[in-house]
N, C-alpha and C. Protein backbone atom coordinates (compact mmCIF):
# COMPACT_ATOMS: atom_id res chain seq x y z
N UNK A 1 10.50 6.66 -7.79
CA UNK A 1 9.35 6.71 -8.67
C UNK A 1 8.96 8.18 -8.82
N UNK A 2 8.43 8.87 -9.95
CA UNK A 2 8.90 10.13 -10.49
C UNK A 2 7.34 10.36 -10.64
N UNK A 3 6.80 9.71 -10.98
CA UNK A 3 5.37 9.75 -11.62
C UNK A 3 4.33 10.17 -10.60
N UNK A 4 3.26 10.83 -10.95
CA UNK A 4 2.45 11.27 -9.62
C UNK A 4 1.13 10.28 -10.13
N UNK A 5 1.01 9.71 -10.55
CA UNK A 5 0.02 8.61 -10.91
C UNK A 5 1.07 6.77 -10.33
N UNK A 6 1.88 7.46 -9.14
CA UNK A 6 2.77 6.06 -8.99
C UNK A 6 2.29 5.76 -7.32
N UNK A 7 2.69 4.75 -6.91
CA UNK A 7 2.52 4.64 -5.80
C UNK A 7 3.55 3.46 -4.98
N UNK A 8 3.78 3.47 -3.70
CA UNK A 8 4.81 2.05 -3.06
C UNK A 8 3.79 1.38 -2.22
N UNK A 9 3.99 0.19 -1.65
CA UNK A 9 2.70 -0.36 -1.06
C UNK A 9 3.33 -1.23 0.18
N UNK A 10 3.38 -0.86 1.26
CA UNK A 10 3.93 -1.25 2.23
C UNK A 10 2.99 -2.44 3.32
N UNK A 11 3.91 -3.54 3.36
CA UNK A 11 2.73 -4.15 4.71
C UNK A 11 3.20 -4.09 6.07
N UNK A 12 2.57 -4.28 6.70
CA UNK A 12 3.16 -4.01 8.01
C UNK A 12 2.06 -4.43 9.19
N UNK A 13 2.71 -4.49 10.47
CA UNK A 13 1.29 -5.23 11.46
C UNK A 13 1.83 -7.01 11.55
N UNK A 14 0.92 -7.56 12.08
CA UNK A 14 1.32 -9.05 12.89
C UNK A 14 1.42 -9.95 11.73
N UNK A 15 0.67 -9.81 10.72
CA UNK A 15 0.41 -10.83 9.01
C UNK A 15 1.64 -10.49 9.04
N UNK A 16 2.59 -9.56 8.94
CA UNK A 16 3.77 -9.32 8.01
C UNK A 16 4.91 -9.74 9.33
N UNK A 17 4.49 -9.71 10.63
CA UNK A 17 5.88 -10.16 11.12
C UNK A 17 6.21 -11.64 11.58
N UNK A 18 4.70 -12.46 10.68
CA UNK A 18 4.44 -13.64 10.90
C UNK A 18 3.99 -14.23 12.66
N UNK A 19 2.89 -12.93 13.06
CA UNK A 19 2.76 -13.49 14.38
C UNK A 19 1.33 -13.84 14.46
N UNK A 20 0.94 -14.32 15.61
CA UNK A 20 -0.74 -14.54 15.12
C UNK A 20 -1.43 -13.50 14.53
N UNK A 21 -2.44 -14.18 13.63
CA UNK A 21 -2.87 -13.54 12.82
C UNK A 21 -4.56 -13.33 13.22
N UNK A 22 -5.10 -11.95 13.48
CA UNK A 22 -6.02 -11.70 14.27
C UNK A 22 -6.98 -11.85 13.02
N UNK A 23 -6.88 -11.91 11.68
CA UNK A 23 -7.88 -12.11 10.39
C UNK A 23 -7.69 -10.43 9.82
N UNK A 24 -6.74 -9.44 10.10
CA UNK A 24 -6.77 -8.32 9.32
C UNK A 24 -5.42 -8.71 9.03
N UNK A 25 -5.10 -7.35 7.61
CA UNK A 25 -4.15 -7.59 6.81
C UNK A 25 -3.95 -5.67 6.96
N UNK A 26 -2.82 -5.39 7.46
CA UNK A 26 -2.19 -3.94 7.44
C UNK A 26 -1.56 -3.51 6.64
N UNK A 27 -2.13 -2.34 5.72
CA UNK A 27 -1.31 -1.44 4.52
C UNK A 27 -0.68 -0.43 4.45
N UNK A 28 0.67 -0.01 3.63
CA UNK A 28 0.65 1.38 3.80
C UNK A 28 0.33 1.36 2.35
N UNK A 29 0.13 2.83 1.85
CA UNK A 29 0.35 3.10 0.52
C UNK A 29 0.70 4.61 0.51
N UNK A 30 2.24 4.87 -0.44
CA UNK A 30 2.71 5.95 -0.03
C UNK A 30 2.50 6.75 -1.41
N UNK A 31 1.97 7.36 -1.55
CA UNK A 31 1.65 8.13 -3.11
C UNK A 31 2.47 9.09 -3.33
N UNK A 32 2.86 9.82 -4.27
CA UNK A 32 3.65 10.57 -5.06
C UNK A 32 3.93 11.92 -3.79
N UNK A 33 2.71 12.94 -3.83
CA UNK A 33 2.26 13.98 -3.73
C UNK A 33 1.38 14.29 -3.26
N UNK A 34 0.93 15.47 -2.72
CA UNK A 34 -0.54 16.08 -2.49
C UNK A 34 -1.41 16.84 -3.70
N UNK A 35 -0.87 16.43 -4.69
CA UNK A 35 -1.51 16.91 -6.17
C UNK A 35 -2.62 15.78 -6.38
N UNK A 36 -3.50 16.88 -6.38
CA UNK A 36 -4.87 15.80 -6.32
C UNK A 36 -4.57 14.19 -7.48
N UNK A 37 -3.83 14.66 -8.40
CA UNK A 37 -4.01 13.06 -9.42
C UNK A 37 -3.33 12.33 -8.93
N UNK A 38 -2.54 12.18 -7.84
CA UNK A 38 -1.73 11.84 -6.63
C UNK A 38 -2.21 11.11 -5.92
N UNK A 39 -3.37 11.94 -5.25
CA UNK A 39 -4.42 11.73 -4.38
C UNK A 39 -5.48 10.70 -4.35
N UNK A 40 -5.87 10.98 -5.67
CA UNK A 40 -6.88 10.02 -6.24
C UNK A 40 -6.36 8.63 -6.84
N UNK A 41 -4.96 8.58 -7.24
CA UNK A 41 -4.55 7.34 -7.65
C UNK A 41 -3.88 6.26 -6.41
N UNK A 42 -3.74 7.34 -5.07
CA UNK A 42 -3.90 6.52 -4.24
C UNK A 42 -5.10 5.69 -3.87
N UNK A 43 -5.86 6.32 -3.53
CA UNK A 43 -7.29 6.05 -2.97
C UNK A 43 -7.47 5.22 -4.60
N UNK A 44 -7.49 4.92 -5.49
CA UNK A 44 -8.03 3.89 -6.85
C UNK A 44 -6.74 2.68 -5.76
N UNK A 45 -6.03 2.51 -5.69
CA UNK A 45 -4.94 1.60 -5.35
C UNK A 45 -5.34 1.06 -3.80
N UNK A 46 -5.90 1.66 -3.13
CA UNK A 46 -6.58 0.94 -1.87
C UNK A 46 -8.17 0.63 -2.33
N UNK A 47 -8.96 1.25 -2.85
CA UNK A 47 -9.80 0.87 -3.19
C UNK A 47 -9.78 -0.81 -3.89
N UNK A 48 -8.42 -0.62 -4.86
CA UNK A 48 -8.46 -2.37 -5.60
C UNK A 48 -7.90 -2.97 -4.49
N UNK A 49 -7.29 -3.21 -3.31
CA UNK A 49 -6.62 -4.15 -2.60
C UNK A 49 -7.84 -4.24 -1.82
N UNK A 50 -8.84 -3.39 -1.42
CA UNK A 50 -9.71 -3.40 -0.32
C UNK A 50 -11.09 -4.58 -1.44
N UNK A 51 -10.67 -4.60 -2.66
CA UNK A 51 -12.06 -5.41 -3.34
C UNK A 51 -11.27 -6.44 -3.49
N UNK A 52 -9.94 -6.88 -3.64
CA UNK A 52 -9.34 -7.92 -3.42
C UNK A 52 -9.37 -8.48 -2.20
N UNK A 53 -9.52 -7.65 -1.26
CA UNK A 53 -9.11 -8.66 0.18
C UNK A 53 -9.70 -7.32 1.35
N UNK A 54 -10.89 -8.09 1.82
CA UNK A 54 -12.12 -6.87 2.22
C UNK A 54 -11.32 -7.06 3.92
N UNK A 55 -10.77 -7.61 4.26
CA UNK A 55 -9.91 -7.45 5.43
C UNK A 55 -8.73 -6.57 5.53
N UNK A 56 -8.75 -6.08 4.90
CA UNK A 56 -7.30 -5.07 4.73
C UNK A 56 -7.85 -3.79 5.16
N UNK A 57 -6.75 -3.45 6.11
CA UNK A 57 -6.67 -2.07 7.10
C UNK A 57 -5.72 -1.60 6.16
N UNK A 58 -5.84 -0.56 5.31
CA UNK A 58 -5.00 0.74 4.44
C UNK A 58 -5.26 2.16 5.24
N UNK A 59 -3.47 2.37 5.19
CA UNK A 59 -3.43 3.31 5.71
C UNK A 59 -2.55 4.44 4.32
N UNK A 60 -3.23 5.28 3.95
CA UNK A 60 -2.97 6.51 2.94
C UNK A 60 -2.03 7.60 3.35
N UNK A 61 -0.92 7.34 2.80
CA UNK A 61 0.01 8.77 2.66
C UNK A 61 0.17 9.42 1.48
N UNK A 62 1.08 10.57 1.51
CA UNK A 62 1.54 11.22 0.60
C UNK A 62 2.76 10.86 0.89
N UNK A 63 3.89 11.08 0.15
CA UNK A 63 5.47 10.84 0.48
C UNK A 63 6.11 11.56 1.50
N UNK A 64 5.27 13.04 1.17
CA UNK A 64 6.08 13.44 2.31
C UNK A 64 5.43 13.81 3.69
N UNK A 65 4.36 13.36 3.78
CA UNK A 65 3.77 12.93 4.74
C UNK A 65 4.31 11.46 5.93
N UNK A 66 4.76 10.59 4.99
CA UNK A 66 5.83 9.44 5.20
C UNK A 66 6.63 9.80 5.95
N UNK A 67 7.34 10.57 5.16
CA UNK A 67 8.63 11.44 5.65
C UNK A 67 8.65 11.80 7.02
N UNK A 68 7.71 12.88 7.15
CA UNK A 68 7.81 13.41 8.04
C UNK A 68 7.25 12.81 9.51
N UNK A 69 6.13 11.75 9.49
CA UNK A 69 6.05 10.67 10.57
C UNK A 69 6.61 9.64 10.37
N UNK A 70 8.00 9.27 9.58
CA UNK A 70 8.57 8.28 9.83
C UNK A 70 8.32 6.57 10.19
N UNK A 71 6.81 6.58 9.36
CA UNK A 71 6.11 5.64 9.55
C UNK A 71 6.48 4.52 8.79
N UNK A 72 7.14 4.33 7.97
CA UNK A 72 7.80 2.90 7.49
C UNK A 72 8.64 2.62 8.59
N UNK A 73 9.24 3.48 9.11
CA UNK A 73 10.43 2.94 10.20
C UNK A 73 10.30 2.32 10.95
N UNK A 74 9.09 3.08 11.94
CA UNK A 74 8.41 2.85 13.36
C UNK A 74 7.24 1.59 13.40
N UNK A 75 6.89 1.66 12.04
CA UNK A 75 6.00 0.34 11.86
C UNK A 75 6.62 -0.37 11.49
N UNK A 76 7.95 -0.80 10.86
CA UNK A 76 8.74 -1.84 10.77
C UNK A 76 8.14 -2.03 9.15
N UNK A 77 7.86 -1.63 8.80
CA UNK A 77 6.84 -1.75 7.27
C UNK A 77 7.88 -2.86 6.35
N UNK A 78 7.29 -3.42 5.66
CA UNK A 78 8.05 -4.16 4.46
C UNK A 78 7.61 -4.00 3.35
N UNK A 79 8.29 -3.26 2.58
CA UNK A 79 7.99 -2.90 1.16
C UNK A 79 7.52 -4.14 -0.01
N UNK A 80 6.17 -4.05 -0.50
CA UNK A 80 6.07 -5.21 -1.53
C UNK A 80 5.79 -5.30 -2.53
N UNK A 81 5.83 -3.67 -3.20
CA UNK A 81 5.74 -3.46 -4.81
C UNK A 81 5.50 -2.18 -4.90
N UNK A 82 5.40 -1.98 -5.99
CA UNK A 82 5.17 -0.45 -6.50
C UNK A 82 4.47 -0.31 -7.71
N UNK A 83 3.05 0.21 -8.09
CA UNK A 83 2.00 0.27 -8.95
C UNK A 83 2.39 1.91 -9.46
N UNK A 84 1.93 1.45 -10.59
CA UNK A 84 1.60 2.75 -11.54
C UNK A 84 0.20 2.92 -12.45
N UNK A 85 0.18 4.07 -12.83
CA UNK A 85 -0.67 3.96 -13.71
C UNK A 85 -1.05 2.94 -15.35
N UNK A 86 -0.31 2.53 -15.55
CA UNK A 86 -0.20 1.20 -16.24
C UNK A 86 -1.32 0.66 -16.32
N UNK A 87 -1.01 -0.33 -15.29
CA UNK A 87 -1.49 -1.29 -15.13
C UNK A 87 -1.73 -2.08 -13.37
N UNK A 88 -2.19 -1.04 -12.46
CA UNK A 88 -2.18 -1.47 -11.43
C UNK A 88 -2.81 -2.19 -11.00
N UNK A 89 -4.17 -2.75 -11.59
CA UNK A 89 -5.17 -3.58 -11.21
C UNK A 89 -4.33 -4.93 -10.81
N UNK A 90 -3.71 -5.25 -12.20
CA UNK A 90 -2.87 -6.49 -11.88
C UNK A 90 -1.85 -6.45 -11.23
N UNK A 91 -1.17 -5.09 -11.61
CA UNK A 91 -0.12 -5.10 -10.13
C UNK A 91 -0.19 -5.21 -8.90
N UNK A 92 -1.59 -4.86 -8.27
CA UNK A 92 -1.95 -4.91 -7.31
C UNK A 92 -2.26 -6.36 -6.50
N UNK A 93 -2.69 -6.98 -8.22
CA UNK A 93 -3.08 -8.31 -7.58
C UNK A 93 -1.89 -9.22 -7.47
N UNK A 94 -0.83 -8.67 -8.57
CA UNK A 94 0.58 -9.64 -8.09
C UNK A 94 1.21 -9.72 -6.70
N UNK A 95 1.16 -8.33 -6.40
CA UNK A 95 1.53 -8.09 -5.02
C UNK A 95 0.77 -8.91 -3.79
N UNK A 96 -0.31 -8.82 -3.99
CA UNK A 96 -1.24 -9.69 -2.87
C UNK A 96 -1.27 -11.04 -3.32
N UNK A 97 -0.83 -11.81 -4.49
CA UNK A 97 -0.81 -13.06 -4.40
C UNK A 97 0.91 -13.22 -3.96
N UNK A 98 1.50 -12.42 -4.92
CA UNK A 98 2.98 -13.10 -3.87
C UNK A 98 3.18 -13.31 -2.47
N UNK A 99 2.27 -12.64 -1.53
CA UNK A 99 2.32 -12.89 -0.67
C UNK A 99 1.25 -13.91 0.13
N UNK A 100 1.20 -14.50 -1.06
CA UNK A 100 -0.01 -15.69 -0.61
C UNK A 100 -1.62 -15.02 0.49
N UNK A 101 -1.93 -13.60 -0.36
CA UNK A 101 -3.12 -13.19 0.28
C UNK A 101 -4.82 -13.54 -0.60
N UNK A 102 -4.28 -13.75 -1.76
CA UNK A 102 -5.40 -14.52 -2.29
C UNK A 102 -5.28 -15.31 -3.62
């Protein structure tokens, strides 16, 4: 994804490895860049999952921030879509209903 208005949206934590479920829901969201329109279209993209589903723990990167703590790896993360400037409201919400979150 090329776009700095793009983002990947990772879940990860006990909801995603199907173990008991303590009532939170764990996010990543890995944004483009450290270029502020980057920045801010992350934070718009946790902001809509957090008014969709007020239990959700989001955790905010940059890509290469990712990178460099290797945090999809080590959290076992599972990738479950990727929003853009488009139309992310609903992308956002496809993503959280495919996974039967609301």
């Amino acid at each position: 994804m090329d776009l700095i208005r793009g983002a990947s949206i990772y879940g990860f934590g006990s909801f995603f490895r199907s173990e008991d479920v303590t009532g939170d829901v764990d996010f990543l969201i890995v944004h483009q860049s450290i270029e502020e329109a980057s920045c801010r279209f992350g934070i718009q993209c946790k902001k809509s999952i957090q008014a969709k589903l007020p239990q959700a723990h989001i955790t905010l990167l940059s890509r290469q921030e990712e990178k460099s703590l290797a945090f999809i790896r080590s959290a076992k993360a599972e990738h479950l879509g990727d929003v853009d400037d488009d139309n992310f409201e609903d992308q956002t919400r496809s993503i959280l209903i495919s996974k039967a979150l609301i």
